[in-house]
PDB file of N, CA and C in Angstrom:
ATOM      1  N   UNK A   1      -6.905  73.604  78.951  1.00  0.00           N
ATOM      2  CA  UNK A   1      -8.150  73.823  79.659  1.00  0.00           C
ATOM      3  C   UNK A   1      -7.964  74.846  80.766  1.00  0.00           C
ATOM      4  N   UNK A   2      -6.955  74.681  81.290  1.00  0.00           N
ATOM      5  CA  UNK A   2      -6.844  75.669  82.525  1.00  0.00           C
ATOM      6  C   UNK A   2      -6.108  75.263  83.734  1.00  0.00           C
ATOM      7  N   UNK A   3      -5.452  75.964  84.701  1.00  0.00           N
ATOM      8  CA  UNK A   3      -5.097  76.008  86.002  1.00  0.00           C
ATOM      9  C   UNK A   3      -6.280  75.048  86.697  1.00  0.00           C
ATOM     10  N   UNK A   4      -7.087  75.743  86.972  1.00  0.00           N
ATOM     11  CA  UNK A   4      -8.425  75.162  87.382  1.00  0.00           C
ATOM     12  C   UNK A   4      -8.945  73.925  87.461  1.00  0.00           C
ATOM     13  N   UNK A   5      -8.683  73.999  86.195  1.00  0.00           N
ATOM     14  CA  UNK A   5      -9.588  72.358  85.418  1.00  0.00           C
ATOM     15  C   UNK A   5      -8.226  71.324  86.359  1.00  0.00           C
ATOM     16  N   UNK A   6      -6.894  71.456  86.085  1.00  0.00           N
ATOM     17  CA  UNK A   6      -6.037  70.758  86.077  1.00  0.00           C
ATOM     18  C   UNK A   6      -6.217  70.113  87.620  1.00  0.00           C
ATOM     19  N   UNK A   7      -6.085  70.908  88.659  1.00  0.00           N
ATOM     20  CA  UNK A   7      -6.309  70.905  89.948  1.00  0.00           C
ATOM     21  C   UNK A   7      -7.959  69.844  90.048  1.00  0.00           C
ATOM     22  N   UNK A   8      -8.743  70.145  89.681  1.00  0.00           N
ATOM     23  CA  UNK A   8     -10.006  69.716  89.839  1.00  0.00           C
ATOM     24  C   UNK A   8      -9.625  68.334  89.524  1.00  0.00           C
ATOM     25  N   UNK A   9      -9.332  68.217  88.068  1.00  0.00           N
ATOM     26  CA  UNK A   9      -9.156  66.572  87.484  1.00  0.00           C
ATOM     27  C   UNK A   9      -8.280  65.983  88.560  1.00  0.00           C
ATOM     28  N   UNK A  10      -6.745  66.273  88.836  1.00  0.00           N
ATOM     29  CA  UNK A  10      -6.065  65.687  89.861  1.00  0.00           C
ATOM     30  C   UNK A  10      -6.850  64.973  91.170  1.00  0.00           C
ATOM     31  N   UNK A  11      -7.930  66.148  91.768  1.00  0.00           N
ATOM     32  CA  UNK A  11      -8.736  65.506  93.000  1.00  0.00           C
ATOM     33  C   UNK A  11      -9.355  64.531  93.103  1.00  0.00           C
ATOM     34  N   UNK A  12     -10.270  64.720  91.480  1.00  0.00           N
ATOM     35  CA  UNK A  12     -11.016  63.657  90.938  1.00  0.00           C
ATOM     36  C   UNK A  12     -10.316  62.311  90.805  1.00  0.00           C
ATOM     37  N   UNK A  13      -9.467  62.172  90.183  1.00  0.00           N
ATOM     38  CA  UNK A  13      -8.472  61.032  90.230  1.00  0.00           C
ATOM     39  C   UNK A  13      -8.234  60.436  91.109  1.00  0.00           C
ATOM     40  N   UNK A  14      -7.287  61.238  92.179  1.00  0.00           N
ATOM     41  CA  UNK A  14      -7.219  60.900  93.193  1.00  0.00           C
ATOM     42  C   UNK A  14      -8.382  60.310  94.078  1.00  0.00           C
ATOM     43  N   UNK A  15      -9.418  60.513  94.301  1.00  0.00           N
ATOM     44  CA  UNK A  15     -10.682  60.338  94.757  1.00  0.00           C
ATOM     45  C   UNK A  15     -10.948  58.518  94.528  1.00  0.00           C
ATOM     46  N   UNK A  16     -11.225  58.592  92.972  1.00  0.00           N
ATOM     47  CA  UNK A  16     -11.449  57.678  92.669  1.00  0.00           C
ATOM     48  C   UNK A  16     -10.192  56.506  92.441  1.00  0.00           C
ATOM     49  N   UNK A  17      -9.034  56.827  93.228  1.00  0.00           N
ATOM     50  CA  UNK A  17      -7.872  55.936  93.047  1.00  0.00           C
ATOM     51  C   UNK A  17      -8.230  55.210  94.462  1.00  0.00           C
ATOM     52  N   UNK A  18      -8.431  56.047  95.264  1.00  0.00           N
ATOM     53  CA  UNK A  18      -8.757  55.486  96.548  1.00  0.00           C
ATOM     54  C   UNK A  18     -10.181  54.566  96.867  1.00  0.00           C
ATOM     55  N   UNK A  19     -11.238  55.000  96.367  1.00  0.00           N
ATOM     56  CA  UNK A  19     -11.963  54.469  96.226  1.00  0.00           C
ATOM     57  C   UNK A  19     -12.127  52.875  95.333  1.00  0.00           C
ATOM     58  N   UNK A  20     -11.271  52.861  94.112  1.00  0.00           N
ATOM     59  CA  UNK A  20     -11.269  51.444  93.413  1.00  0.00           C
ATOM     60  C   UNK A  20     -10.034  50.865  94.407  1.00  0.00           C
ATOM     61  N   UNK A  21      -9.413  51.250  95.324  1.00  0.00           N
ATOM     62  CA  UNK A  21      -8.208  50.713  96.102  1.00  0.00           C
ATOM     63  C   UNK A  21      -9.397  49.854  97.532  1.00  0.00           C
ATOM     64  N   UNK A  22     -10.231  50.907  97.911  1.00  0.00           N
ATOM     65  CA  UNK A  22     -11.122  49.956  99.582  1.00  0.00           C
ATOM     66  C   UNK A  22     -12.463  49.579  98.672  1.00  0.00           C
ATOM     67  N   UNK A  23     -12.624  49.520  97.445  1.00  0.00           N
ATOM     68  CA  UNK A  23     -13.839  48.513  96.321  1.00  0.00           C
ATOM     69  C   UNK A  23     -12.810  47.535  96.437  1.00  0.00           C
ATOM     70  N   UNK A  24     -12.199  47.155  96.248  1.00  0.00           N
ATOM     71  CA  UNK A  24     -10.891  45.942  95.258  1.00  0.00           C
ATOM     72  C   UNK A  24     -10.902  45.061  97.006  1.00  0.00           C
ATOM     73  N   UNK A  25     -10.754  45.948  97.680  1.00  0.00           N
ATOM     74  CA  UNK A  25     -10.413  45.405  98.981  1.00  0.00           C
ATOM     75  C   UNK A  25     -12.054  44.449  99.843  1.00  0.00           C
ATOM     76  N   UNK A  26     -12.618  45.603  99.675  1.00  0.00           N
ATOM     77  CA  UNK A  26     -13.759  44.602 100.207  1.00  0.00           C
ATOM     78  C   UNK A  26     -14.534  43.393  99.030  1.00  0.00           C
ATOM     79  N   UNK A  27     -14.068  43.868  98.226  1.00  0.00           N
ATOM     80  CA  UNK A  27     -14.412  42.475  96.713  1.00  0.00           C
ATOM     81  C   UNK A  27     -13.807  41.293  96.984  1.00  0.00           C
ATOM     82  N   UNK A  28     -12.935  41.488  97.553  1.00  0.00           N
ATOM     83  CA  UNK A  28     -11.852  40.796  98.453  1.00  0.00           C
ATOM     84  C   UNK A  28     -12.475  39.737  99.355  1.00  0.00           C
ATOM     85  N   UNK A  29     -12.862  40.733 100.287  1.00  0.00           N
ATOM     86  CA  UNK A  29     -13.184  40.271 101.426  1.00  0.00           C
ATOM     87  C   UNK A  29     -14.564  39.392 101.227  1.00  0.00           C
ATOM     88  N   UNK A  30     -15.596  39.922 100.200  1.00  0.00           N
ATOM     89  CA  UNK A  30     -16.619  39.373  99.776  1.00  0.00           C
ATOM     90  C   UNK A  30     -16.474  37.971  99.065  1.00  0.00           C
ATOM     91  N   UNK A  31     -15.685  37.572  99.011  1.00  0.00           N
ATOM     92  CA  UNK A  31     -15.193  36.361  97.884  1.00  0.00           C
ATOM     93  C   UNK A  31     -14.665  35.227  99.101  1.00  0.00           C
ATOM     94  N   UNK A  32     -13.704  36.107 100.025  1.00  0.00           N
ATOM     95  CA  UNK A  32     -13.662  35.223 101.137  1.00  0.00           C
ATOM     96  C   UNK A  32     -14.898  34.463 102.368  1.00  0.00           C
ATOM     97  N   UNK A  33     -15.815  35.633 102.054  1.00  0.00           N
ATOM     98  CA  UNK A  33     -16.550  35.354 103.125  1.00  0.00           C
ATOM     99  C   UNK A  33     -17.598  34.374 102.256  1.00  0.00           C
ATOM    100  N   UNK A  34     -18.000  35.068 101.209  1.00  0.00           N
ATOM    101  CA  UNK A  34     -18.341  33.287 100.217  1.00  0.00           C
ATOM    102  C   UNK A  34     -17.991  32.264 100.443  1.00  0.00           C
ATOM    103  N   UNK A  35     -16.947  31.915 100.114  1.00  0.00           N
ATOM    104  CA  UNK A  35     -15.905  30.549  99.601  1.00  0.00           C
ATOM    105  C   UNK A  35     -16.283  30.165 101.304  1.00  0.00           C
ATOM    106  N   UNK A  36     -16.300  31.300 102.481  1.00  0.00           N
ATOM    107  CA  UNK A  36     -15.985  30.051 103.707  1.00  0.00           C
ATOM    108  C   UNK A  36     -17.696  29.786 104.457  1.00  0.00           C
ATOM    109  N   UNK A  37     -18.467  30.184 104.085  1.00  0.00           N
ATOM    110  CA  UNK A  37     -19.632  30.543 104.682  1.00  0.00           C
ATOM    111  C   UNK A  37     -20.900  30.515 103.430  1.00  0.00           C
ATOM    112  N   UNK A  38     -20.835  30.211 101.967  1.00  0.00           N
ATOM    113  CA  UNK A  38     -21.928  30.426 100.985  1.00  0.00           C
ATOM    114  C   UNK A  38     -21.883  31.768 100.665  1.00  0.00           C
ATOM    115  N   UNK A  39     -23.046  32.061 100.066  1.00  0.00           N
ATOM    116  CA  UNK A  39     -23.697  33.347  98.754  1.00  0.00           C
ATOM    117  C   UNK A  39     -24.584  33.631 100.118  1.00  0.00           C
ATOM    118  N   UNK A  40     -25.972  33.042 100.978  1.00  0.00           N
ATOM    119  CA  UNK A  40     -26.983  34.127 101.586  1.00  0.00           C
ATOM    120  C   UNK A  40     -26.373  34.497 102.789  1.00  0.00           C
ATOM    121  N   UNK A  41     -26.256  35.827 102.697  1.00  0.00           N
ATOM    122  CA  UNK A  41     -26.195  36.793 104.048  1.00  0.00           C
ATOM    123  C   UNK A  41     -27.226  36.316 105.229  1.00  0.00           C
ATOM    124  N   UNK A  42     -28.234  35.911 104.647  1.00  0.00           N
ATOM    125  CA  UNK A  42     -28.830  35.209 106.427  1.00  0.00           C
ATOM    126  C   UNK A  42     -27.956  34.164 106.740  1.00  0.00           C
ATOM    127  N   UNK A  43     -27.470  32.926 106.386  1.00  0.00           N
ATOM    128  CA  UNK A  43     -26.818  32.366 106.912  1.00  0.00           C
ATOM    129  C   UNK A  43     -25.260  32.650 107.276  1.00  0.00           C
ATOM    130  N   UNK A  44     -25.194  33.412 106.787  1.00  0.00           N
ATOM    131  CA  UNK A  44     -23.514  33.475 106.677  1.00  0.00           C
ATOM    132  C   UNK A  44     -23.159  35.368 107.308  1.00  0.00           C
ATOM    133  N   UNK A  45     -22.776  35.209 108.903  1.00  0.00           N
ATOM    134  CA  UNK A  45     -22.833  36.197 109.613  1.00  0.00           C
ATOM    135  C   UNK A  45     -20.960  37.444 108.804  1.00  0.00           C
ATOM    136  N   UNK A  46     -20.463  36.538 108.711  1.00  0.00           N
ATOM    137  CA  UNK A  46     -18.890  37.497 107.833  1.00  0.00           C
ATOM    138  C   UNK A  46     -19.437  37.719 106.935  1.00  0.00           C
ATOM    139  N   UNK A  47     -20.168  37.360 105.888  1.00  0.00           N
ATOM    140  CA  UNK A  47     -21.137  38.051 104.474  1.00  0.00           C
ATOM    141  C   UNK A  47     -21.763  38.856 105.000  1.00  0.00           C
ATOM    142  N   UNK A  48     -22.682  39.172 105.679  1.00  0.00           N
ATOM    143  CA  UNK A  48     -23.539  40.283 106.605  1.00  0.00           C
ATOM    144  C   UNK A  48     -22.879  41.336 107.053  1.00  0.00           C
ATOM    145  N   UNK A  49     -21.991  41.167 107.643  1.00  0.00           N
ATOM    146  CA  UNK A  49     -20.535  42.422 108.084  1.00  0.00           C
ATOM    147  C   UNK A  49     -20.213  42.486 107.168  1.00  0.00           C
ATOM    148  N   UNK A  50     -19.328  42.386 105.831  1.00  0.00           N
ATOM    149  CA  UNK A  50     -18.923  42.808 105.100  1.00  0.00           C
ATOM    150  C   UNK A  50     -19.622  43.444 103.791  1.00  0.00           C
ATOM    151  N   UNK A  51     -20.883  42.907 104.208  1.00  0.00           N
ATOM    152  CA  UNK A  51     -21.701  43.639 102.821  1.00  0.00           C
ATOM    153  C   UNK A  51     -22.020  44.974 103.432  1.00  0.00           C
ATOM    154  N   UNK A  52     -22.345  45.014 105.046  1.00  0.00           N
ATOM    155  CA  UNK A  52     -22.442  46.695 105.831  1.00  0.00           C
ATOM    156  C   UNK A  52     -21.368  47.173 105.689  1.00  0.00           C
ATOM    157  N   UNK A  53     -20.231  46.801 105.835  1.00  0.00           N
ATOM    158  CA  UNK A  53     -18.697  47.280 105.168  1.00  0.00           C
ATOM    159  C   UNK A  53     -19.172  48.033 103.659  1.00  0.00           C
ATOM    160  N   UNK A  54     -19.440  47.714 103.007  1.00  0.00           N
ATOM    161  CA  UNK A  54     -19.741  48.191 101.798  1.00  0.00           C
ATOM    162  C   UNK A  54     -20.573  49.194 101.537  1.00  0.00           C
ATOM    163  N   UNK A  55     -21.810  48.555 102.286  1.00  0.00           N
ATOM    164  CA  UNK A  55     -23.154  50.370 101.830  1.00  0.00           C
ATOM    165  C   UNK A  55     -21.900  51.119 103.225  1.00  0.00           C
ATOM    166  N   UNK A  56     -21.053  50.958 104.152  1.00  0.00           N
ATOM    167  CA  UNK A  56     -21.054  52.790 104.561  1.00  0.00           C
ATOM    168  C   UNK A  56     -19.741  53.208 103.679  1.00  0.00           C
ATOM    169  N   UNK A  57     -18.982  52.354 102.857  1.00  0.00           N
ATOM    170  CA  UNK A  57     -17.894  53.055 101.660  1.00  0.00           C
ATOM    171  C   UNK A  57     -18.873  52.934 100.397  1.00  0.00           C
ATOM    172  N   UNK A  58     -20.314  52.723 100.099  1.00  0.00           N
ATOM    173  CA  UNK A  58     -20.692  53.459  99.563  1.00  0.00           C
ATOM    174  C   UNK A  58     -20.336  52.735  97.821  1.00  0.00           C
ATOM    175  N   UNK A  59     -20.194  51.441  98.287  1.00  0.00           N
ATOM    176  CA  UNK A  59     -19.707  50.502  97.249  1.00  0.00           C
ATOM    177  C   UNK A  59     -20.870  50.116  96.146  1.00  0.00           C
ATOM    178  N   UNK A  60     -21.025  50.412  94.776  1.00  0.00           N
ATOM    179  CA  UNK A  60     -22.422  50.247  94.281  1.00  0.00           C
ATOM    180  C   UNK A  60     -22.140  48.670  94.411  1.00  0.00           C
ATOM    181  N   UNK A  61     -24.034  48.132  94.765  1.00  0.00           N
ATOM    182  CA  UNK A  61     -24.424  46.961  94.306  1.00  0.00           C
ATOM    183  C   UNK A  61     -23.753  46.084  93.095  1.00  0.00           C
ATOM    184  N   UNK A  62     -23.834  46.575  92.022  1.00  0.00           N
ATOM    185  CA  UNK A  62     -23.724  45.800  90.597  1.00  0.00           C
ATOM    186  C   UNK A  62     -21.896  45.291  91.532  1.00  0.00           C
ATOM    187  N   UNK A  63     -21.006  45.925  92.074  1.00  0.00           N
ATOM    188  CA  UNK A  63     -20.093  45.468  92.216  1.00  0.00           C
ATOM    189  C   UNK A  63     -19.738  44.278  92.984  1.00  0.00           C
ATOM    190  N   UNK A  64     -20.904  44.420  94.176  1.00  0.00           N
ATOM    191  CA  UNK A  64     -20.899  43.457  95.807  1.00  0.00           C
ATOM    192  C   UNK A  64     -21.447  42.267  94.961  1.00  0.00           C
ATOM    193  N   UNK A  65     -22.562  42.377  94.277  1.00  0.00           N
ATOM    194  CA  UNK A  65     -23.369  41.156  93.289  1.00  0.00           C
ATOM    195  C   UNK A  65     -22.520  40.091  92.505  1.00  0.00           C
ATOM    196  N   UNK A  66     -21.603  41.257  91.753  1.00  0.00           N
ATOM    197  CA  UNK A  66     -20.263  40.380  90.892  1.00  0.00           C
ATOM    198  C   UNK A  66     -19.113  39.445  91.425  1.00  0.00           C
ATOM    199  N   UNK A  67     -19.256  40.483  92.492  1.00  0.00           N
ATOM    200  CA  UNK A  67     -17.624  39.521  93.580  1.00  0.00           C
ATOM    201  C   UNK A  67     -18.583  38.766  94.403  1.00  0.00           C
ATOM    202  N   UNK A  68     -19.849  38.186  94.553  1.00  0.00           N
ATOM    203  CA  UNK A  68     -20.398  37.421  94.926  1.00  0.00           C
ATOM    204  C   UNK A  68     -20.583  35.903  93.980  1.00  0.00           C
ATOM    205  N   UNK A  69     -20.811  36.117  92.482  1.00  0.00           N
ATOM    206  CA  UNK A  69     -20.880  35.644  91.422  1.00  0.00           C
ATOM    207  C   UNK A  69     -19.686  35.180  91.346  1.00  0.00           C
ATOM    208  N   UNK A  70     -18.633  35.884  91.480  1.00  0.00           N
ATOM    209  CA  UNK A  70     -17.331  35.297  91.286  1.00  0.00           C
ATOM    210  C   UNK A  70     -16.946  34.127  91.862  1.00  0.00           C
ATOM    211  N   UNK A  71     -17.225  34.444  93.177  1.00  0.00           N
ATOM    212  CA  UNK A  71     -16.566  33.506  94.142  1.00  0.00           C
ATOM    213  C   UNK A  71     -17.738  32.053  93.988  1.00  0.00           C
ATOM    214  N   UNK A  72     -18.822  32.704  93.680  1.00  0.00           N
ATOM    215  CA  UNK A  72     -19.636  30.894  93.569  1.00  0.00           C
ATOM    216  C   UNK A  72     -19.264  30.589  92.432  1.00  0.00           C
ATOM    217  N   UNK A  73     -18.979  31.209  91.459  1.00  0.00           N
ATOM    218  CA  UNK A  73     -18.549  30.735  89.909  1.00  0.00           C
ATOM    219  C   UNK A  73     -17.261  29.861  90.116  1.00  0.00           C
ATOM    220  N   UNK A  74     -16.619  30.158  90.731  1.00  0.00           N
ATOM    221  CA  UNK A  74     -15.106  29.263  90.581  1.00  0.00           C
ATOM    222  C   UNK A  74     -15.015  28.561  91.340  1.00  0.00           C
ATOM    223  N   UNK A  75     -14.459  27.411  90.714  1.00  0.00           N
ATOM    224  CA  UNK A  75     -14.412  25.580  91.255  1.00  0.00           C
ATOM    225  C   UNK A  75     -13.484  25.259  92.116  1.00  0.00           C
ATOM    226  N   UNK A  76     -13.046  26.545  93.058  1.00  0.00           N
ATOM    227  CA  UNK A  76     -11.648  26.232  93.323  1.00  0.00           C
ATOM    228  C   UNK A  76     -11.866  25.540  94.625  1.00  0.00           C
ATOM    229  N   UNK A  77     -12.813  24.887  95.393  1.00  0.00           N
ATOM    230  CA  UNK A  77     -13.370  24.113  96.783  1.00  0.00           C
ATOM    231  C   UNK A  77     -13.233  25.256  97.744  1.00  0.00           C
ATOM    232  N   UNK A  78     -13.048  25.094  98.697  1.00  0.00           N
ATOM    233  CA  UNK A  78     -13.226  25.200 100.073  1.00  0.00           C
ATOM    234  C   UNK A  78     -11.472  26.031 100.358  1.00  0.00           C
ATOM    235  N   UNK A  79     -11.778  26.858 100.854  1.00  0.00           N
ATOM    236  CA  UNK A  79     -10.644  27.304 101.363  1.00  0.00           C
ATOM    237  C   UNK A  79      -9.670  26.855 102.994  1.00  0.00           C
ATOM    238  N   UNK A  80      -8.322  26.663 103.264  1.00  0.00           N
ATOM    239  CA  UNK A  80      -7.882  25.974 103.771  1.00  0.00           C
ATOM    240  C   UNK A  80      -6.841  27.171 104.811  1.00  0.00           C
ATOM    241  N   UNK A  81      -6.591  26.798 106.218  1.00  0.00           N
ATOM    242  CA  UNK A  81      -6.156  27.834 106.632  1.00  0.00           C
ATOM    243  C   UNK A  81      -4.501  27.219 106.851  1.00  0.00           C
ATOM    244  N   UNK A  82      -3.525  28.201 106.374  1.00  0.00           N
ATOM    245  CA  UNK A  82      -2.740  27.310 106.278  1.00  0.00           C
ATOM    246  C   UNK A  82      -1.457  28.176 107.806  1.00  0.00           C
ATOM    247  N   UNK A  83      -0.589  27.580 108.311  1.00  0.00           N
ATOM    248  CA  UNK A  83      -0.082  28.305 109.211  1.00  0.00           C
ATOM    249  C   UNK A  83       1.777  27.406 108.887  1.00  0.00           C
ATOM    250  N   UNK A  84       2.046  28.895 108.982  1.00  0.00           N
ATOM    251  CA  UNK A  84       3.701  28.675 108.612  1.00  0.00           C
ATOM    252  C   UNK A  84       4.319  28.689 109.777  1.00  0.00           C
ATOM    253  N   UNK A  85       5.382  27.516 109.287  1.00  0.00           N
ATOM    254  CA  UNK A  85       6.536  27.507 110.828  1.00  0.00           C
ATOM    255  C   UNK A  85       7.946  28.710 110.583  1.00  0.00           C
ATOM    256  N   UNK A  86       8.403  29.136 111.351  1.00  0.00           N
ATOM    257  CA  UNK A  86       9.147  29.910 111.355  1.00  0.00           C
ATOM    258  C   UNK A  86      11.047  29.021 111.459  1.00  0.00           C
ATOM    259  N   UNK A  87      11.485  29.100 110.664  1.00  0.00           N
ATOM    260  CA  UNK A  87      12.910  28.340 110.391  1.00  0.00           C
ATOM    261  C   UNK A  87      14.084  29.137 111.425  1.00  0.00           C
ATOM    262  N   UNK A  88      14.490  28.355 112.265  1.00  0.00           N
ATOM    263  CA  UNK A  88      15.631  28.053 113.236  1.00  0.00           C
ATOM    264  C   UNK A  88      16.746  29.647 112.792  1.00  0.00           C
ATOM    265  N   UNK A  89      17.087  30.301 113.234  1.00  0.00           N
ATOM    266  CA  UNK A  89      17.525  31.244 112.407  1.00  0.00           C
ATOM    267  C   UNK A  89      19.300  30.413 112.556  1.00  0.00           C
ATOM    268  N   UNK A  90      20.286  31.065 111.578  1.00  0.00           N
ATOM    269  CA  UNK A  90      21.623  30.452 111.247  1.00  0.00           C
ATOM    270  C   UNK A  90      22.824  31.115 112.254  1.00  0.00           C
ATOM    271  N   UNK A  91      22.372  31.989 112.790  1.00  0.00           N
ATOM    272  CA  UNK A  91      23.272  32.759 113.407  1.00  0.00           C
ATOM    273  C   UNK A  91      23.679  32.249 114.978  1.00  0.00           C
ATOM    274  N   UNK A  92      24.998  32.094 115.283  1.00  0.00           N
ATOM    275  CA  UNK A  92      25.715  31.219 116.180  1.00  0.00           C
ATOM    276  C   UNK A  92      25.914  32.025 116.961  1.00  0.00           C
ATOM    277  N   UNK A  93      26.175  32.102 118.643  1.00  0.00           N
ATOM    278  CA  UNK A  93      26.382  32.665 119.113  1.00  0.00           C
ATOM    279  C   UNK A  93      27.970  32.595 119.624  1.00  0.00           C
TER     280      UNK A  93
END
Protein backbone atom coordinates (compact mmCIF):
# COMPACT_ATOMS: atom_id res chain seq x y z
CA UNK A 1 0.00 0.00 0.00
CA UNK A 2 2.58 2.46 0.78
CA UNK A 3 4.98 4.42 3.16
CA UNK A 4 2.01 6.51 3.88
CA UNK A 5 -0.70 4.17 4.41
CA UNK A 6 1.77 2.27 6.84
CA UNK A 7 2.42 5.33 9.14
CA UNK A 8 -1.33 6.31 9.07
CA UNK A 9 -2.54 2.61 10.08
CA UNK A 10 0.22 2.54 12.97
CA UNK A 11 -1.50 5.97 14.48
CA UNK A 12 -4.76 4.54 13.98
CA UNK A 13 -3.92 1.56 16.05
CA UNK A 14 -2.27 3.13 18.33
CA UNK A 15 -5.18 5.56 18.93
CA UNK A 16 -7.51 3.02 19.37
CA UNK A 17 -5.14 0.83 21.73
CA UNK A 18 -5.37 3.59 24.09
CA UNK A 19 -8.67 4.28 23.88
CA UNK A 20 -10.06 0.37 24.46
CA UNK A 21 -7.18 0.62 27.43
CA UNK A 22 -9.31 4.12 29.52
CA UNK A 23 -13.01 2.20 27.87
CA UNK A 24 -11.87 -1.19 29.76
CA UNK A 25 -10.92 1.08 32.65
CA UNK A 26 -13.91 3.08 33.23
CA UNK A 27 -16.19 -0.28 32.41
CA UNK A 28 -14.38 -0.98 35.35
CA UNK A 29 -15.15 1.56 37.32
CA UNK A 30 -18.87 1.43 36.13
CA UNK A 31 -19.42 -2.12 37.46
CA UNK A 32 -17.94 -0.97 40.73
CA UNK A 33 -19.95 1.86 41.23
CA UNK A 34 -23.06 -0.53 40.47
CA UNK A 35 -22.34 -3.45 42.65
CA UNK A 36 -21.77 -0.62 45.62
CA UNK A 37 -24.49 1.98 45.03
CA UNK A 38 -27.31 0.22 42.22
CA UNK A 39 -27.96 0.82 38.24
CA UNK A 40 -29.84 4.78 38.70
CA UNK A 41 -27.42 7.59 38.50
CA UNK A 42 -29.91 9.73 40.57
CA UNK A 43 -29.38 7.77 43.43
CA UNK A 44 -26.07 6.67 43.24
CA UNK A 45 -23.61 9.90 43.28
CA UNK A 46 -19.99 7.47 42.11
CA UNK A 47 -22.38 6.27 39.04
CA UNK A 48 -22.98 10.04 38.20
CA UNK A 49 -19.09 10.86 38.27
CA UNK A 50 -18.16 8.12 36.46
CA UNK A 51 -20.66 8.09 33.75
CA UNK A 52 -19.26 12.19 33.26
CA UNK A 53 -15.89 10.31 33.28
CA UNK A 54 -17.09 8.74 30.22
CA UNK A 55 -19.03 11.39 27.84
CA UNK A 56 -15.53 13.68 28.30
CA UNK A 57 -13.29 10.25 26.99
CA UNK A 58 -15.96 10.15 24.70
CA UNK A 59 -16.96 6.51 25.63
CA UNK A 60 -20.05 5.41 23.28
CA UNK A 61 -23.28 4.67 25.24
CA UNK A 62 -23.99 1.03 23.89
CA UNK A 63 -20.67 0.44 26.02
CA UNK A 64 -21.53 2.45 29.60
CA UNK A 65 -25.25 0.54 29.10
CA UNK A 66 -23.43 -3.01 28.87
CA UNK A 67 -20.98 -2.64 31.83
CA UNK A 68 -24.05 -1.45 33.58
CA UNK A 69 -26.03 -4.72 32.53
CA UNK A 70 -23.15 -6.58 33.53
CA UNK A 71 -22.71 -5.71 36.85
CA UNK A 72 -26.68 -6.07 37.68
CA UNK A 73 -26.59 -9.34 35.71
CA UNK A 74 -24.15 -11.13 38.03
CA UNK A 75 -25.10 -12.78 41.32
CA UNK A 76 -21.98 -12.16 42.81
CA UNK A 77 -23.71 -9.89 46.17
CA UNK A 78 -22.39 -6.98 47.51
CA UNK A 79 -18.92 -6.12 47.39
CA UNK A 80 -16.64 -6.24 50.55
CA UNK A 81 -13.69 -3.97 51.41
CA UNK A 82 -11.06 -6.02 52.37
CA UNK A 83 -7.69 -4.54 54.13
CA UNK A 84 -4.38 -6.50 54.37
CA UNK A 85 -2.00 -6.71 57.30
CA UNK A 86 1.46 -6.29 56.49
CA UNK A 87 3.79 -9.47 57.90
CA UNK A 88 6.60 -8.73 60.57
CA UNK A 89 9.53 -8.59 58.14
CA UNK A 90 12.45 -11.68 58.94
CA UNK A 91 15.39 -9.67 59.01
CA UNK A 92 17.38 -9.48 62.48
CA UNK A 93 19.24 -6.88 63.45
Amino acid sequence: MGRMFEKRKHKMFARYAKMGRVFARIGKEVAVAVKLGGPDPDGNPRLRMVLAKARTANMPKQNVDSAIKRAVSKGDGDLEMLAHEERPSRHWS
